[in-house]
Protein backbone atom coordinates (compact mmCIF):
# COMPACT_ATOMS: atom_id res chain seq x y z
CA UNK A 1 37.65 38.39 -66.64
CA UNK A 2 40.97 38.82 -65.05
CA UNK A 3 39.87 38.66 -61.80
CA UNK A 4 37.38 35.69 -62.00
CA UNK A 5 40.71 33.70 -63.08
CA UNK A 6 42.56 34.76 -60.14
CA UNK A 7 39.46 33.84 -57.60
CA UNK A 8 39.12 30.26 -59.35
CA UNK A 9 42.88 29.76 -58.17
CA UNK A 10 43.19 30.89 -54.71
CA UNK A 11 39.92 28.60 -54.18
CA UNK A 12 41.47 26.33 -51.17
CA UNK A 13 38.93 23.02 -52.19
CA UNK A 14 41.74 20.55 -52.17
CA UNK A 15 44.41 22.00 -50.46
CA UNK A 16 44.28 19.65 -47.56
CA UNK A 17 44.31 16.76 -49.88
CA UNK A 18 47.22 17.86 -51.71
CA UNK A 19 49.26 18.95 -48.12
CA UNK A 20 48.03 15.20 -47.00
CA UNK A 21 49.77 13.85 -49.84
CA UNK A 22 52.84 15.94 -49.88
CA UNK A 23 53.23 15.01 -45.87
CA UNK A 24 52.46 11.14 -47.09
CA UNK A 25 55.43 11.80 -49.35
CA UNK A 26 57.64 13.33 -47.62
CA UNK A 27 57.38 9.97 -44.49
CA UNK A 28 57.65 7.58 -47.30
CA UNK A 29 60.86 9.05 -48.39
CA UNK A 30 62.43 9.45 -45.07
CA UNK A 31 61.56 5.92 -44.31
CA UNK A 32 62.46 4.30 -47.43
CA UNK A 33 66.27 6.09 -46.46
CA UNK A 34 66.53 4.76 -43.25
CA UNK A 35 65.31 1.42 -43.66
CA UNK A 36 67.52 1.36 -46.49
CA UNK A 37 70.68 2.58 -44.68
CA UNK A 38 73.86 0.38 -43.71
CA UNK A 39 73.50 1.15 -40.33
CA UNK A 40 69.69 -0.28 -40.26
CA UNK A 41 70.73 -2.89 -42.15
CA UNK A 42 73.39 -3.59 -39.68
CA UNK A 43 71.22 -3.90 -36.34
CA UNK A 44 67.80 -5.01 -37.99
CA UNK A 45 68.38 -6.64 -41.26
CA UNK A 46 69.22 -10.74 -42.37
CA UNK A 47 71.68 -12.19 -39.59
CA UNK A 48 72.43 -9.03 -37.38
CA UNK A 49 74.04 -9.12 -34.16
CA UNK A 50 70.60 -8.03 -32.65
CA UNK A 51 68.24 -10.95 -33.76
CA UNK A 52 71.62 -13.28 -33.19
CA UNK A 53 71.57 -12.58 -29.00
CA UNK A 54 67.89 -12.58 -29.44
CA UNK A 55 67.65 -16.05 -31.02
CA UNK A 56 70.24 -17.57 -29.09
CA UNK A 57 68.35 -16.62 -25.90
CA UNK A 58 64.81 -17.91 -26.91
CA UNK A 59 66.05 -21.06 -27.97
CA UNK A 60 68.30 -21.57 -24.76
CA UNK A 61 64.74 -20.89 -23.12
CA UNK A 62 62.49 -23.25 -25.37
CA UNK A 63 65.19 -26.18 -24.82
CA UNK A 64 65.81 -25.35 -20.92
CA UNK A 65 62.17 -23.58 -19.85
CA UNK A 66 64.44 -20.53 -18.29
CA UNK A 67 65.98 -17.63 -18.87
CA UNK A 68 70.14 -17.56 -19.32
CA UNK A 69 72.42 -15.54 -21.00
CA UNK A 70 74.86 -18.24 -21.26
CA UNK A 71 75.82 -20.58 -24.01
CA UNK A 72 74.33 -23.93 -24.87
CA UNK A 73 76.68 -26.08 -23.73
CA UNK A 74 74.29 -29.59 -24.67
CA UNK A 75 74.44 -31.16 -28.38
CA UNK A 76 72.20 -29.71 -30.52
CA UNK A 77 71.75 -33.31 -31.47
CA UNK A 78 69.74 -34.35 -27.95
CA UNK A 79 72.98 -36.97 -27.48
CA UNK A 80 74.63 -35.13 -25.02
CA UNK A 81 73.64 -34.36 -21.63
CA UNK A 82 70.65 -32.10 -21.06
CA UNK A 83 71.56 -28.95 -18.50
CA UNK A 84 68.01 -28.77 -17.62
CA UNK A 85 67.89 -32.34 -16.45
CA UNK A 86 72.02 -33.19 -15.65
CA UNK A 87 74.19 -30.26 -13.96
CA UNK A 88 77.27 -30.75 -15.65
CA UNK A 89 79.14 -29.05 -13.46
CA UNK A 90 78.02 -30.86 -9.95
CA UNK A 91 77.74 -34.37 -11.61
CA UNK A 92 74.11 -34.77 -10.08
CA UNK A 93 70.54 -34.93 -11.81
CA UNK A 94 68.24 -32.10 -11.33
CA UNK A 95 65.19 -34.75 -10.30
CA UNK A 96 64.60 -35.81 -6.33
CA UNK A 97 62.45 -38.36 -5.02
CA UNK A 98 61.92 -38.71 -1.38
CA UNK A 99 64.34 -40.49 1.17
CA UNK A 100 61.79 -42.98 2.11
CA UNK A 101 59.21 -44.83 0.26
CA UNK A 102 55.65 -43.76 0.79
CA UNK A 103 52.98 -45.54 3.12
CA UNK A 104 50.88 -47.52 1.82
């Protein structure tokens, strides 16, 4: 009787499941602790400096239709000049029109 015990428990049905779990365990738990960290928390999480350079360079692009590591230097109120239409610094509009008028 002894030894029909003994084969019932080394039977491996379910072992993978139960290794599959334990593995599933052991990610959650190593993820929950770095997601949960300071340091994460620091360079992913609610204002960090990471999605603060990010933002500020997608909405320089959506407002000016380039690229530009620079700041804004137009009112966020649409008052001000606009860089992508006035250079501030040159004093000149960034629109041309030709030197003559065209045939008709």
């Amino acid at each position: 009787m002894d030894n029909k015990t003994k084969n019932i428990l080394l039977n491996e049905v379910g072992q993978s499941a139960v290794e599959y779990i334990m593995l599933l365990a052991i990610i959650s738990v190593i993820t929950f602790s770095i997601i949960n960290s300071d340091r994460f928390k620091n360079f992913m999480g609610k204002d960090s400096s990471f999605f603060a350079g990010l933002r500020s360079q997608v909405e320089y692009a959506y407002r000016h239709g380039y690229l530009n590591n620079e700041t804004d230097r137009s009112d966020n109120n649409y008052s001000g000049p606009h860089e992508t239409y006035y250079n501030i610094d040159d004093g000149q509009t960034r629109f041309f029109s030709g030197g003559k008028q065209y045939p008709r």
